[in-house]
PDB file of N, CA and C in Angstrom:
ATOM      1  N   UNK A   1     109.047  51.830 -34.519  1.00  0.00           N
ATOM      2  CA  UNK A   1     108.431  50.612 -34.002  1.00  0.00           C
ATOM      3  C   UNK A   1     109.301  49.424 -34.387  1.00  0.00           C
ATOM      4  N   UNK A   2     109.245  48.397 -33.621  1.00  0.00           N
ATOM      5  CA  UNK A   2     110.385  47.314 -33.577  1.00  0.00           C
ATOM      6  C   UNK A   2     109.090  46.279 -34.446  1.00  0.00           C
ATOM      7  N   UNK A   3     109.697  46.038 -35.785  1.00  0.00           N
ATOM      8  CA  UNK A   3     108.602  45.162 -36.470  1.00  0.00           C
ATOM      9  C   UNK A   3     109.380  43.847 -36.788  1.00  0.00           C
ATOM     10  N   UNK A   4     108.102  42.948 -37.181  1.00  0.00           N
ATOM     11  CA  UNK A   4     109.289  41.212 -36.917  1.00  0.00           C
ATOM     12  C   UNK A   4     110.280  41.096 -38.395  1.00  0.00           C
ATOM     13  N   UNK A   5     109.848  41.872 -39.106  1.00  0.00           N
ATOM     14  CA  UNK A   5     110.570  41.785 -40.196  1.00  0.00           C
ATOM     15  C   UNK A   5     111.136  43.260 -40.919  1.00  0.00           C
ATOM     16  N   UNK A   6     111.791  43.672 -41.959  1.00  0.00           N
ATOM     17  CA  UNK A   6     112.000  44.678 -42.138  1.00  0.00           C
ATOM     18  C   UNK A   6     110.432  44.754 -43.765  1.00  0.00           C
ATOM     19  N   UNK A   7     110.154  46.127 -43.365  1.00  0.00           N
ATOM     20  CA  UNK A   7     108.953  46.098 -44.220  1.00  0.00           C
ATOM     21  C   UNK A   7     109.114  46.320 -45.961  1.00  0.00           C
ATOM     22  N   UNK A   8     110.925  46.646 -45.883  1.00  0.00           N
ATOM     23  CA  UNK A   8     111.439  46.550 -47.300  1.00  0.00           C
ATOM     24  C   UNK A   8     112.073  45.211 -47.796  1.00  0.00           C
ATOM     25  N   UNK A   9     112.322  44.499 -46.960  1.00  0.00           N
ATOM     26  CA  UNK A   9     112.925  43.125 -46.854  1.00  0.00           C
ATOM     27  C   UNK A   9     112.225  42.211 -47.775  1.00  0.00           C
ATOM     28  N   UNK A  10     113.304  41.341 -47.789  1.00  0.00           N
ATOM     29  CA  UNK A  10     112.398  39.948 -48.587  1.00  0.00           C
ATOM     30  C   UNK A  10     111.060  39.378 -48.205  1.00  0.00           C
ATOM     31  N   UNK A  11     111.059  39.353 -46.780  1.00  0.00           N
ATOM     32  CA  UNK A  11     110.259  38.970 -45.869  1.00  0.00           C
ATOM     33  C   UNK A  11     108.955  39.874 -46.147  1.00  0.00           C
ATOM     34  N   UNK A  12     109.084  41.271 -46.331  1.00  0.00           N
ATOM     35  CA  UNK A  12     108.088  42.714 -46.071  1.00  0.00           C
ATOM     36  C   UNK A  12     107.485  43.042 -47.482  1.00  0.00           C
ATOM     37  N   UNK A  13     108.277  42.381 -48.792  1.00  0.00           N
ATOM     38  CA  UNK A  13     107.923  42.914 -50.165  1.00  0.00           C
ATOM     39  C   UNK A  13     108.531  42.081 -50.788  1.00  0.00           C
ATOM     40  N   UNK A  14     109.316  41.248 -50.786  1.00  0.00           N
ATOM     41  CA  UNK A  14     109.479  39.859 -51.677  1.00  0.00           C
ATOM     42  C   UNK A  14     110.295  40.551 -52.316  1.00  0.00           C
ATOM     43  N   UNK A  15     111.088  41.214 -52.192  1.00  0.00           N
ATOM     44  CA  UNK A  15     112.589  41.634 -53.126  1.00  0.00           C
ATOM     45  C   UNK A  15     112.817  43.232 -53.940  1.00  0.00           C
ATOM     46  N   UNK A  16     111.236  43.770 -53.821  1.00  0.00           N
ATOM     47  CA  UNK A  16     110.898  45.140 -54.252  1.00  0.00           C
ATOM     48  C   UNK A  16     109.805  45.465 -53.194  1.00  0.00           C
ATOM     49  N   UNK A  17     109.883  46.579 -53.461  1.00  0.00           N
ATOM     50  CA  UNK A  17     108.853  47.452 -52.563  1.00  0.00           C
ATOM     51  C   UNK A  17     107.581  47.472 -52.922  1.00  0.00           C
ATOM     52  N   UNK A  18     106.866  46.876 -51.816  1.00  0.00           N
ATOM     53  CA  UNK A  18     105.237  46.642 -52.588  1.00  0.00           C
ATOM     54  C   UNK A  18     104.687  47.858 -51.084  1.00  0.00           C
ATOM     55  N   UNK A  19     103.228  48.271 -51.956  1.00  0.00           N
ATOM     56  CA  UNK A  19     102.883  49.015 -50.875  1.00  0.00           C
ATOM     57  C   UNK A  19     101.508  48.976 -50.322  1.00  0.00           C
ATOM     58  N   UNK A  20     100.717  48.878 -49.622  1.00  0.00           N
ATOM     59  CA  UNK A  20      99.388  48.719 -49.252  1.00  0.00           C
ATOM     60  C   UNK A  20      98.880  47.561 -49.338  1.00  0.00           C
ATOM     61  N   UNK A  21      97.789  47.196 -50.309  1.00  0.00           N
ATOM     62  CA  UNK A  21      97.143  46.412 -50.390  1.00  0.00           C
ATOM     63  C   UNK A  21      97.922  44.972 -51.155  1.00  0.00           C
ATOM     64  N   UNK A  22      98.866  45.321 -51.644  1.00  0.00           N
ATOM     65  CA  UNK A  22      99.548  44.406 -52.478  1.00  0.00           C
ATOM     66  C   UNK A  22     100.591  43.828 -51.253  1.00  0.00           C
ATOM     67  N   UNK A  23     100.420  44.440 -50.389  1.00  0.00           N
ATOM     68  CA  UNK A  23     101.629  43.070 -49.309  1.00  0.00           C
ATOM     69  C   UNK A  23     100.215  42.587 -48.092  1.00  0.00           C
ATOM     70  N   UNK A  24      98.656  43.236 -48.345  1.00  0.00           N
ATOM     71  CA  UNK A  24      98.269  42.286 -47.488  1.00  0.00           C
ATOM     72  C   UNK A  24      97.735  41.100 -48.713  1.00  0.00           C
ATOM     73  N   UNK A  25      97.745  41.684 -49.317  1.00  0.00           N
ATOM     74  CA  UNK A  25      97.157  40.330 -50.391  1.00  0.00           C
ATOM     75  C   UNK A  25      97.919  39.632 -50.836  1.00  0.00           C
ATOM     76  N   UNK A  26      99.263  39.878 -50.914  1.00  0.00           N
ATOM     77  CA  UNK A  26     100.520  38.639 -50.587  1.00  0.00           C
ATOM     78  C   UNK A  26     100.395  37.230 -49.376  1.00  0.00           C
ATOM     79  N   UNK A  27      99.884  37.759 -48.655  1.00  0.00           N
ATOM     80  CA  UNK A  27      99.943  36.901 -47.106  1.00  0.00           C
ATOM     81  C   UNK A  27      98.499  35.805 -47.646  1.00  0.00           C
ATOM     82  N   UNK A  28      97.668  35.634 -48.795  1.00  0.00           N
ATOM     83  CA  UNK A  28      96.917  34.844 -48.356  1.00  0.00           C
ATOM     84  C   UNK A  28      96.792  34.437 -49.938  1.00  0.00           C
ATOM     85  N   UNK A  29      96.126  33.072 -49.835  1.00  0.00           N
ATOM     86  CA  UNK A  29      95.993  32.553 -51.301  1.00  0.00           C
ATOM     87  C   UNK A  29      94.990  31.828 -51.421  1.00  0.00           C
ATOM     88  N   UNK A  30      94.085  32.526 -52.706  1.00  0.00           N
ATOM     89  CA  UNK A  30      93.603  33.040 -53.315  1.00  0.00           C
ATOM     90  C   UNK A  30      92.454  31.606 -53.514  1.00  0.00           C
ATOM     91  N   UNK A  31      93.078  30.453 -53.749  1.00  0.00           N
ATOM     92  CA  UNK A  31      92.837  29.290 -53.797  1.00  0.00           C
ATOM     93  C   UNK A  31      91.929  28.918 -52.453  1.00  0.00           C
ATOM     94  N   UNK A  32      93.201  28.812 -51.501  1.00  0.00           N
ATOM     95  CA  UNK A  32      93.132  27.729 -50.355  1.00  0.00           C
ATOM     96  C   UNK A  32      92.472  28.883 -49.174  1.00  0.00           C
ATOM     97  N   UNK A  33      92.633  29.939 -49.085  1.00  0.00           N
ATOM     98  CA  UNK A  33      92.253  30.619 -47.726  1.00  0.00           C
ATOM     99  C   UNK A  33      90.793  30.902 -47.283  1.00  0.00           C
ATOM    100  N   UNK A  34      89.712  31.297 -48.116  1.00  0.00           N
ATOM    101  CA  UNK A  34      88.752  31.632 -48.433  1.00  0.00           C
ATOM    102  C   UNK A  34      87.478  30.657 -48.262  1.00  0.00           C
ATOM    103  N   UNK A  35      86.557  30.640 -47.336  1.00  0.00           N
ATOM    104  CA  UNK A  35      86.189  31.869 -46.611  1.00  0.00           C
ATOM    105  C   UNK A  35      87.250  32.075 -45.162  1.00  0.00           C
ATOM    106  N   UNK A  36      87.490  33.519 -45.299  1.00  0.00           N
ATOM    107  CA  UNK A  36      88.711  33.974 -44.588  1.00  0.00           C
ATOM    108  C   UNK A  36      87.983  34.879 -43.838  1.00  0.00           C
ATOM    109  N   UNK A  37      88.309  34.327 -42.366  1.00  0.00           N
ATOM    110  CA  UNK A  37      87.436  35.191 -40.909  1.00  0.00           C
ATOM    111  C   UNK A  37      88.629  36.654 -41.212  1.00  0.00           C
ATOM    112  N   UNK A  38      88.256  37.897 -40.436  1.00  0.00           N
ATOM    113  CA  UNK A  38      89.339  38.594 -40.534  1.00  0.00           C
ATOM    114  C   UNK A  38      90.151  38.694 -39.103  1.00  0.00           C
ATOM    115  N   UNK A  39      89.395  38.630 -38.117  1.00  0.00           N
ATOM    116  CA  UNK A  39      89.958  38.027 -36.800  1.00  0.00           C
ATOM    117  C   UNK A  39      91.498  36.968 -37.103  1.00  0.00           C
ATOM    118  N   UNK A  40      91.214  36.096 -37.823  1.00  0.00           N
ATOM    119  CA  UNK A  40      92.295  34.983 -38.013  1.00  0.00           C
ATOM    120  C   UNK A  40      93.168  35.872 -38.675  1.00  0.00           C
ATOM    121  N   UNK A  41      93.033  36.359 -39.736  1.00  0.00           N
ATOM    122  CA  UNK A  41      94.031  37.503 -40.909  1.00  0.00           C
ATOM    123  C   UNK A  41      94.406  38.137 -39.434  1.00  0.00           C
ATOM    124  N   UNK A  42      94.310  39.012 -38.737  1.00  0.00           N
ATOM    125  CA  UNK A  42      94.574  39.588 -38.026  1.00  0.00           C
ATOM    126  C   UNK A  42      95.909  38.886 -37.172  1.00  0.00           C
ATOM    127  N   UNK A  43      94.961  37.565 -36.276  1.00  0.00           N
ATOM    128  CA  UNK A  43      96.071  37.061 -35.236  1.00  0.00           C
ATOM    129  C   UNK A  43      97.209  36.744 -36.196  1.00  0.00           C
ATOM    130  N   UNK A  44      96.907  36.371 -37.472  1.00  0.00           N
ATOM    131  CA  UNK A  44      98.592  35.601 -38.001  1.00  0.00           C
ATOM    132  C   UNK A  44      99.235  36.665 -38.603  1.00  0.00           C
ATOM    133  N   UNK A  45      98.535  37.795 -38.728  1.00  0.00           N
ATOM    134  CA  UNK A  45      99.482  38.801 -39.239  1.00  0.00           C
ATOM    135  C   UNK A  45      99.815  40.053 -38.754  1.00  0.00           C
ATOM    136  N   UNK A  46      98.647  40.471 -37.416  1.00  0.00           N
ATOM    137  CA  UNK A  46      98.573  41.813 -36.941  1.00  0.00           C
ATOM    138  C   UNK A  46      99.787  42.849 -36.715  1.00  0.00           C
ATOM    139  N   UNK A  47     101.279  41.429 -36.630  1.00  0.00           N
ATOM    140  CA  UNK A  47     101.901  42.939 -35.986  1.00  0.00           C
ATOM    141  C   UNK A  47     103.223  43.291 -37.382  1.00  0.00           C
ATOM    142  N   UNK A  48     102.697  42.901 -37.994  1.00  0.00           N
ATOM    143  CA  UNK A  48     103.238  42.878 -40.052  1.00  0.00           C
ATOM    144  C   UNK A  48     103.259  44.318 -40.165  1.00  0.00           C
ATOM    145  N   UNK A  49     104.300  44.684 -41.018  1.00  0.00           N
ATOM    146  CA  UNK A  49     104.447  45.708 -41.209  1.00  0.00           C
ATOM    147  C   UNK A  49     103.917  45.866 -42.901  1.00  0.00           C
ATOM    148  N   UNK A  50     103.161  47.231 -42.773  1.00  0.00           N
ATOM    149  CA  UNK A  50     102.341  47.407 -44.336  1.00  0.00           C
ATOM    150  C   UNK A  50     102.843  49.152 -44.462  1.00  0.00           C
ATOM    151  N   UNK A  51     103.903  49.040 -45.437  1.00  0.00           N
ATOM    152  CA  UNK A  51     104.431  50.413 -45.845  1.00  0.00           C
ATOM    153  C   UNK A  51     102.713  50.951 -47.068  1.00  0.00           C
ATOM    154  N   UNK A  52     102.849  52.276 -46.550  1.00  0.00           N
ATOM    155  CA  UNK A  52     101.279  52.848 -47.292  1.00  0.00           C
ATOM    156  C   UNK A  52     101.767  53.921 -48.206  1.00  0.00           C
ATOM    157  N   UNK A  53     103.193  54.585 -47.753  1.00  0.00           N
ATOM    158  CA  UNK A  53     104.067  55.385 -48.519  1.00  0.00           C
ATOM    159  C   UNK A  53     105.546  55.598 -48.546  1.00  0.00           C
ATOM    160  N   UNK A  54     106.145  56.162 -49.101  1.00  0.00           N
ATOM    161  CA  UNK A  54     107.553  56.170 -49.035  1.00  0.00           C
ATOM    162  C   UNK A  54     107.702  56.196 -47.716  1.00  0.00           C
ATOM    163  N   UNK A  55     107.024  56.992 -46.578  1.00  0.00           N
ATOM    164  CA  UNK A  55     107.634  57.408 -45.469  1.00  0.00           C
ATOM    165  C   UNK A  55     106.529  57.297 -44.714  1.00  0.00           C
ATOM    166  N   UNK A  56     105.516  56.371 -44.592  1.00  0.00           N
ATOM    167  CA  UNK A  56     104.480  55.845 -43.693  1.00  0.00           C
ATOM    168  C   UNK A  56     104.486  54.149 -43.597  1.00  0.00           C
ATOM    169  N   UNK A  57     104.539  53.507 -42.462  1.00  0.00           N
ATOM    170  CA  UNK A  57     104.519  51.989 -42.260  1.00  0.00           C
ATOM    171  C   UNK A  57     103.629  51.942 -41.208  1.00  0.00           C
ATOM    172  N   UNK A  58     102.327  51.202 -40.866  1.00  0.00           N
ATOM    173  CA  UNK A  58     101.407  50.414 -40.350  1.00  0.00           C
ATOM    174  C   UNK A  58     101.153  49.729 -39.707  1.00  0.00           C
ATOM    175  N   UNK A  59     101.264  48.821 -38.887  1.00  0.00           N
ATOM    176  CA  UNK A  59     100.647  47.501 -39.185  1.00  0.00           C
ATOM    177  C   UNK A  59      99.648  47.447 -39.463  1.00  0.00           C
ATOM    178  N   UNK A  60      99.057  45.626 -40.029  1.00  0.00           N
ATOM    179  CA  UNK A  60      97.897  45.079 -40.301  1.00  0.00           C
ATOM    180  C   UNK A  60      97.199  45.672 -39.244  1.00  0.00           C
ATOM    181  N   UNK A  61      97.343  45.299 -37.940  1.00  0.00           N
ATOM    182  CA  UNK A  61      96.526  45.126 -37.014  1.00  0.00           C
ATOM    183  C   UNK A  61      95.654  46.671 -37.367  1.00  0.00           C
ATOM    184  N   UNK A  62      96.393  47.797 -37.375  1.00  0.00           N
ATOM    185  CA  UNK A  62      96.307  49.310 -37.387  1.00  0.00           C
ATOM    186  C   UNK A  62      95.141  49.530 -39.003  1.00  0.00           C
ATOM    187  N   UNK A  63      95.397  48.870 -39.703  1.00  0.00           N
ATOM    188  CA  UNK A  63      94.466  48.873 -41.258  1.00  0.00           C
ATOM    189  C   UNK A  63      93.179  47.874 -40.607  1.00  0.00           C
ATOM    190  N   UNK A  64      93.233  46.970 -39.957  1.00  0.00           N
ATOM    191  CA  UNK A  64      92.064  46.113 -39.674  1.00  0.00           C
ATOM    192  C   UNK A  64      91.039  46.712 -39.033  1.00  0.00           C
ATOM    193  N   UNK A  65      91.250  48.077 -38.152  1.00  0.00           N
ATOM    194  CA  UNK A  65      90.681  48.651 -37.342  1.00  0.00           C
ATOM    195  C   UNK A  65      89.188  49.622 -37.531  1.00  0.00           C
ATOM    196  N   UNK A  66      89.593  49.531 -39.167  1.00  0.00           N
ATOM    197  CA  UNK A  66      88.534  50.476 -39.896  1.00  0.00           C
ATOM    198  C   UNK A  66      87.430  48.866 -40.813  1.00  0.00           C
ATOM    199  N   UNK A  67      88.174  47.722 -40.533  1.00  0.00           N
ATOM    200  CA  UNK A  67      87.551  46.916 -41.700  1.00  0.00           C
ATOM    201  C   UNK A  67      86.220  46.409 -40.849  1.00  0.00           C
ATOM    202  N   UNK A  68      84.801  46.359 -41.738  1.00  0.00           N
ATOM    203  CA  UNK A  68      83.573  46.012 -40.724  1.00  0.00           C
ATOM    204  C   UNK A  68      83.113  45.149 -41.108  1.00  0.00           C
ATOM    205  N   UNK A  69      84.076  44.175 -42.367  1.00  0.00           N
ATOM    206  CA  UNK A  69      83.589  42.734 -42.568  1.00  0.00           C
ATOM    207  C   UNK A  69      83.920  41.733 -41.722  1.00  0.00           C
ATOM    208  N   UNK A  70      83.382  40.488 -41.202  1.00  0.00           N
ATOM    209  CA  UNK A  70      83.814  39.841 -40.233  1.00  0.00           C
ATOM    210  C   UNK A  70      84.540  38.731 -40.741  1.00  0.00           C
ATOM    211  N   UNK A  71      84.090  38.442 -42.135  1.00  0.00           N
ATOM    212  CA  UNK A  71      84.578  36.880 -42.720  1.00  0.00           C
ATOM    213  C   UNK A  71      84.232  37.602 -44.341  1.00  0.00           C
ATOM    214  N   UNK A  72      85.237  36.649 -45.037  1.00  0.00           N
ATOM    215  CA  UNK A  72      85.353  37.351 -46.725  1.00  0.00           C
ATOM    216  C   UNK A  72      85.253  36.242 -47.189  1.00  0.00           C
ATOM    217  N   UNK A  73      84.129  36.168 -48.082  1.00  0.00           N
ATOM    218  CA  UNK A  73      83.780  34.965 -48.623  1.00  0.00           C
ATOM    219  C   UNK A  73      85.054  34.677 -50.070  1.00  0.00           C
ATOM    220  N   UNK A  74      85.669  35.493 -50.454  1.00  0.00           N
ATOM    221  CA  UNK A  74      86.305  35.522 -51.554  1.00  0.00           C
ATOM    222  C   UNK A  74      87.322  36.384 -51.580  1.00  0.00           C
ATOM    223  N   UNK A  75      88.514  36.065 -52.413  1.00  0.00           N
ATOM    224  CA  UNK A  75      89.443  37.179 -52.575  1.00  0.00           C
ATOM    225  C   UNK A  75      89.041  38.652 -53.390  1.00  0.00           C
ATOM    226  N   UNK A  76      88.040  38.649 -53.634  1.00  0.00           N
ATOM    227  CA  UNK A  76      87.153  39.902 -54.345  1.00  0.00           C
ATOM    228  C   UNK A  76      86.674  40.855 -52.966  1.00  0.00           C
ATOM    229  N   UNK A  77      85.787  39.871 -52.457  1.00  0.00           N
ATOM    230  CA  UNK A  77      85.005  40.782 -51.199  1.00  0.00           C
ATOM    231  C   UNK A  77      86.831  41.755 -50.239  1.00  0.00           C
ATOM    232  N   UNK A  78      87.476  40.102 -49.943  1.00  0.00           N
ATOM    233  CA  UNK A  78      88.714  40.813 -49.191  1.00  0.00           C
ATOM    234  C   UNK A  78      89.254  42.257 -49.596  1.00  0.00           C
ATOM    235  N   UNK A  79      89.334  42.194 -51.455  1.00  0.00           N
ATOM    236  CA  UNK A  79      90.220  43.465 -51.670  1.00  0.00           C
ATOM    237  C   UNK A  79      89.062  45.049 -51.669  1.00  0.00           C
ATOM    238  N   UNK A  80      87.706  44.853 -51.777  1.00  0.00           N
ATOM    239  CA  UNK A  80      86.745  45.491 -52.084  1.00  0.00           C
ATOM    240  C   UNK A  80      86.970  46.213 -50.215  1.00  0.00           C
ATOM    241  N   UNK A  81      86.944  45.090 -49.277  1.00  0.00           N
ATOM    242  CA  UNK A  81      86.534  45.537 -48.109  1.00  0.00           C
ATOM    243  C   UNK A  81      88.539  46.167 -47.776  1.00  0.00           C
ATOM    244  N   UNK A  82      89.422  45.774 -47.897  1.00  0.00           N
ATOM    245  CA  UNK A  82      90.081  46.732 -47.583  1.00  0.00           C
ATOM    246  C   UNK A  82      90.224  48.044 -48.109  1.00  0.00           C
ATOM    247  N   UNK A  83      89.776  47.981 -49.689  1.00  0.00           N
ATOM    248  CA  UNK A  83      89.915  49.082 -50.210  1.00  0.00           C
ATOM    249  C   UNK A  83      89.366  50.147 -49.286  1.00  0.00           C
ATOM    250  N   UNK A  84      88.038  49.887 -49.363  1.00  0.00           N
ATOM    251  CA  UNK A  84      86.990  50.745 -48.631  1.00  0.00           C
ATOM    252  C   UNK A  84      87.586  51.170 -47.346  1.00  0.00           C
ATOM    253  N   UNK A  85      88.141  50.776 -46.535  1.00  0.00           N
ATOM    254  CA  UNK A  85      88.466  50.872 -44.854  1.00  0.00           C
ATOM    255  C   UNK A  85      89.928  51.557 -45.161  1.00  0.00           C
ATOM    256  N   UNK A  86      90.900  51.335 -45.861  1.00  0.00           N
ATOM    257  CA  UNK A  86      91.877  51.751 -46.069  1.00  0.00           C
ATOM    258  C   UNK A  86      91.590  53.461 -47.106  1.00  0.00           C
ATOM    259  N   UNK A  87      90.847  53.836 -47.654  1.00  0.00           N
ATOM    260  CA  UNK A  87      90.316  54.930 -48.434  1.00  0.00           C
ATOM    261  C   UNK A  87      90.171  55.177 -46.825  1.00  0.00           C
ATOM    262  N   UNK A  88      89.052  55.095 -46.149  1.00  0.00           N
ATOM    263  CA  UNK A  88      88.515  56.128 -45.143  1.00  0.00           C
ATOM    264  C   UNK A  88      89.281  56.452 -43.955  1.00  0.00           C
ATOM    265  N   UNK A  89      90.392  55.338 -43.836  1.00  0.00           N
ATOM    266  CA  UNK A  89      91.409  55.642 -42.977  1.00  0.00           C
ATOM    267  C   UNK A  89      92.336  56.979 -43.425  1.00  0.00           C
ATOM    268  N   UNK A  90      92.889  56.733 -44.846  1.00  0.00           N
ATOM    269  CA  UNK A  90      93.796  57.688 -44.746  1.00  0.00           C
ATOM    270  C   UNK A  90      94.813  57.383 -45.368  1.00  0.00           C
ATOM    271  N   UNK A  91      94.452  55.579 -45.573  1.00  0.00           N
ATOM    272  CA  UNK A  91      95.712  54.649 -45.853  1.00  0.00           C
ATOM    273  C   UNK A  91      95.956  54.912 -47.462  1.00  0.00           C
ATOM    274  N   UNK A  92      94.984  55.493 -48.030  1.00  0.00           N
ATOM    275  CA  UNK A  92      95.048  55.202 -49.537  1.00  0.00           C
ATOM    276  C   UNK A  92      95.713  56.336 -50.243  1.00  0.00           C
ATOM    277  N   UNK A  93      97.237  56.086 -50.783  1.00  0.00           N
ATOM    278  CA  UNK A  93      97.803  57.071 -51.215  1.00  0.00           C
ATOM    279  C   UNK A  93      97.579  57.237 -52.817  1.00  0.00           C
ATOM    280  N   UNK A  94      96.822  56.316 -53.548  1.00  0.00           N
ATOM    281  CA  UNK A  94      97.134  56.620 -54.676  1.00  0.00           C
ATOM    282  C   UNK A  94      96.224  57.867 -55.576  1.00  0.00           C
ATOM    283  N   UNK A  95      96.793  58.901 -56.056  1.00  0.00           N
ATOM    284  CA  UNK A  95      95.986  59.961 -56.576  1.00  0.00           C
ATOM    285  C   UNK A  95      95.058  59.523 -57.971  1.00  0.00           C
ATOM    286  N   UNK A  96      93.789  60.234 -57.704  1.00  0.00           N
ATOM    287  CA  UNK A  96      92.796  59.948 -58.570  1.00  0.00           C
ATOM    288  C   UNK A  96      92.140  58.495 -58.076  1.00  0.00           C
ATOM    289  N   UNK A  97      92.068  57.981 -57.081  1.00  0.00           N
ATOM    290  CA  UNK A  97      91.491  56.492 -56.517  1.00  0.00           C
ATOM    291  C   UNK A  97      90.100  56.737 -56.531  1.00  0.00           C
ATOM    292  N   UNK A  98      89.593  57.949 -56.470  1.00  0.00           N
ATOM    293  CA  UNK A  98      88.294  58.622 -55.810  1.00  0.00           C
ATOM    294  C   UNK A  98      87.301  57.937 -57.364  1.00  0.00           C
ATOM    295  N   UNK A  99      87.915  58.530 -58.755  1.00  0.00           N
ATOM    296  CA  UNK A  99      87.305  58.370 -59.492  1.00  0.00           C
ATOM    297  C   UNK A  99      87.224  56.633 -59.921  1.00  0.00           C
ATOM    298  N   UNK A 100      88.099  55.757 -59.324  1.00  0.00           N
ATOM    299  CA  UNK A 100      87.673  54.059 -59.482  1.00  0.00           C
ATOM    300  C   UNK A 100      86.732  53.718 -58.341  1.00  0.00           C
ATOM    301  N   UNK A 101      85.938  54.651 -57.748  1.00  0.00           N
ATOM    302  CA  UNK A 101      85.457  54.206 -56.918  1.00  0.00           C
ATOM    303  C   UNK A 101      83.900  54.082 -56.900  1.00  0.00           C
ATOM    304  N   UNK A 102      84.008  55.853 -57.630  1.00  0.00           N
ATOM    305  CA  UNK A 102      82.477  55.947 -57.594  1.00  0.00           C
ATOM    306  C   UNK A 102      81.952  56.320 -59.008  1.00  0.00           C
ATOM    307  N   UNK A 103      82.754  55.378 -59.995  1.00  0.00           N
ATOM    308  CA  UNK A 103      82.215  54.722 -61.373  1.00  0.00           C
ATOM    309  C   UNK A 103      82.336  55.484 -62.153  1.00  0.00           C
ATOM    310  N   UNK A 104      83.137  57.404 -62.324  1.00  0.00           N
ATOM    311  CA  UNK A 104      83.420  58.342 -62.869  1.00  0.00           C
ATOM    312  C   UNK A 104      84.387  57.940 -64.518  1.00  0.00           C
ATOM    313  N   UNK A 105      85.633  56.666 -64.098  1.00  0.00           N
ATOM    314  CA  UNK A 105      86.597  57.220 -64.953  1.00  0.00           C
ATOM    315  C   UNK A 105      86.409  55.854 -66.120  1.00  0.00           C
TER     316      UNK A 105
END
């Protein structure tokens, strides 16, 4: 896929390789964005490239597809509601995630 930036690039990970949730939560701050429609997250970022593993890349638009919040009152709700949509997608590579989830570890 022809993406606007390279998803390892300065532009895609700020100088190292970030992966998932840590390059969409780059794109917004924390301060000033909030309450954040996800429609808007979407148009300014949809066709962003979000590496999920060494050898899987995304876009936003493609992770937004599972998210069923409409507006995030906070940078808490934001990372809670991608977590969740990104777990049931498929997107979530990190092993043992299961047990931060459902209050085990």
């Amino acid at each position: 896929m022809d993406w606007p930036h390279d998803p390892d690039g300065e532009q895609g990970s700020e100088g190292g390789r970030k992966y998932g949730h840590a390059v969409l939560a780059k794109k917004i701050d924390e301060e000033e964005d909030f309450p954040l429609a996800a429609a808007d997250y979407v148009e300014a970022y949809g066709d962003h490239p979000v590496r999920i593993d060494y050898e899987t890349v995304v876009s936003v638009e493609e992770i937004f597809e599972n998210v069923e919040t409409e507006e995030f009152a906070d940078f808490i709700e934001f990372h809670q509601e991608l977590g969740r949509s990104m777990r049931e997608a498929g997107y979530w590579f990190y092993e043992g995630a299961e047990r931060f989830v459902d209050g085990s570890a």
